[in-house]
Protein backbone atom coordinates (compact mmCIF):
# COMPACT_ATOMS: atom_id res chain seq x y z
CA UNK A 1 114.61 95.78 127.49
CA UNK A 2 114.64 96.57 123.49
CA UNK A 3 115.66 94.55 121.24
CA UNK A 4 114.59 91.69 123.62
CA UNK A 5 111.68 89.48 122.42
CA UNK A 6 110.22 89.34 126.19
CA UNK A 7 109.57 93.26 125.56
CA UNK A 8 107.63 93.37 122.62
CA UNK A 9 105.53 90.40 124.03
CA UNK A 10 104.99 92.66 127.04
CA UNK A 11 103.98 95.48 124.52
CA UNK A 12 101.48 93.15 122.51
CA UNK A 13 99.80 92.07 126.11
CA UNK A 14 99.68 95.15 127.52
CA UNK A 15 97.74 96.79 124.38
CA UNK A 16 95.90 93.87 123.49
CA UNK A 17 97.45 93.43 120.14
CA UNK A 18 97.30 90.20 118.31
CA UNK A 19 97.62 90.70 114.81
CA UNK A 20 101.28 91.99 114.41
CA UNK A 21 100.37 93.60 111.14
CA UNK A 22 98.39 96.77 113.09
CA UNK A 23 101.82 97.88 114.63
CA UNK A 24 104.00 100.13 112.85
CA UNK A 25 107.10 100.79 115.34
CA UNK A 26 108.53 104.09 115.06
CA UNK A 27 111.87 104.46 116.76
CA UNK A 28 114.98 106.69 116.38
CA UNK A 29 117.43 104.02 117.49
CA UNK A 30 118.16 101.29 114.58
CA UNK A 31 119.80 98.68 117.38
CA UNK A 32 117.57 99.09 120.05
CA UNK A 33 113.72 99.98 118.00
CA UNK A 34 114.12 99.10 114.58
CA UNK A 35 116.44 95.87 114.57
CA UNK A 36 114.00 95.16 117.53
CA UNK A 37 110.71 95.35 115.65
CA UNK A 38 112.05 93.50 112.50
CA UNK A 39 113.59 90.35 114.67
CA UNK A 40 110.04 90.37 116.27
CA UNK A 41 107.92 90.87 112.71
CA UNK A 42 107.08 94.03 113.48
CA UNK A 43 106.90 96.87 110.11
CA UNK A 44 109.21 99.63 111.36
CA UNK A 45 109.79 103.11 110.77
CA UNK A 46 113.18 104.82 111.72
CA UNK A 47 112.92 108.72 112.41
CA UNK A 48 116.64 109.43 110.76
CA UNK A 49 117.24 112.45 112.39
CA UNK A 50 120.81 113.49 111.29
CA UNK A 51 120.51 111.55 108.00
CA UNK A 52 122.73 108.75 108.76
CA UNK A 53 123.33 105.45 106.04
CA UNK A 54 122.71 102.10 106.98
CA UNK A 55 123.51 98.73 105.13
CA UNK A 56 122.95 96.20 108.27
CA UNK A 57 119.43 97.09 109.92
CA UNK A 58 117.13 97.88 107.15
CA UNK A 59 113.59 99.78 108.24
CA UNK A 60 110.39 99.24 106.17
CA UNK A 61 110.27 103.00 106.27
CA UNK A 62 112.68 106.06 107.00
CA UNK A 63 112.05 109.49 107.85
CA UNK A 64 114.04 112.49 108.38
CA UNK A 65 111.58 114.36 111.24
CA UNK A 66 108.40 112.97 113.43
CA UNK A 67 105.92 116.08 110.93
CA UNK A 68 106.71 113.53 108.25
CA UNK A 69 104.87 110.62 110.11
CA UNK A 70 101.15 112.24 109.55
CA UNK A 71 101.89 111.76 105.82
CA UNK A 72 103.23 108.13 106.14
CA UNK A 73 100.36 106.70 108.05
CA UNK A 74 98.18 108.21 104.97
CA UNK A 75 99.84 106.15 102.65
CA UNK A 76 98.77 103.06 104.73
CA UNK A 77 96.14 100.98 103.66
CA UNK A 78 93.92 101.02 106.78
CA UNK A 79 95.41 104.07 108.61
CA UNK A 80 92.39 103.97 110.76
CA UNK A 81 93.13 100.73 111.91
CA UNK A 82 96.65 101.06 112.54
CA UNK A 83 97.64 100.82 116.64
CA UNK A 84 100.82 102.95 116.89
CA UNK A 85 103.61 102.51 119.81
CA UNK A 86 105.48 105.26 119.96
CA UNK A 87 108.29 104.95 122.35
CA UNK A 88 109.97 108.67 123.87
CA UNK A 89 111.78 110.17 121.52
């Protein structure tokens, strides 16, 4: 399971992803998603919910609710060409 490397190279198989840079991985869970995605070179995106600090695990992006994603993925490059897994939140 997450933050194992094993599952994110199940992830890129079973979505036939090989360029690492598509994936943004948007998780609520800094230990389990976000520490996950960095150790695996994975851009990450932690949905903050109750506004908590962090100085250990350190996302590529934060946001406060899941509405605020929409305005993220606009300020990608090649939103169009982004592959998103996002796990239950």
């Amino acid at each position: 399971m997450k933050p194992k490397k094993q599952y994110y190279e199940g992830l890129f198989n079973k979505v036939h992803i090989e360029n690492k840079e598509e994936i943004l991985f948007i998780g609520d869970d800094l230990e389990k998603d976000i520490k996950g995605g960095i150790e695996n070179g994975l851009d990450t995106c932690w949905v903050n919910y109750n506004d908590k600090k962090t100085s250990e695990i350190i996302p590529k992006y934060e946001i406060k609710a899941l509405n605020e994603l929409k305005n993220l993925l606009q300020l990608k490059k090649h939103k169009d060409e982004i592959k998103l897994y996002i796990k239950s939140l």
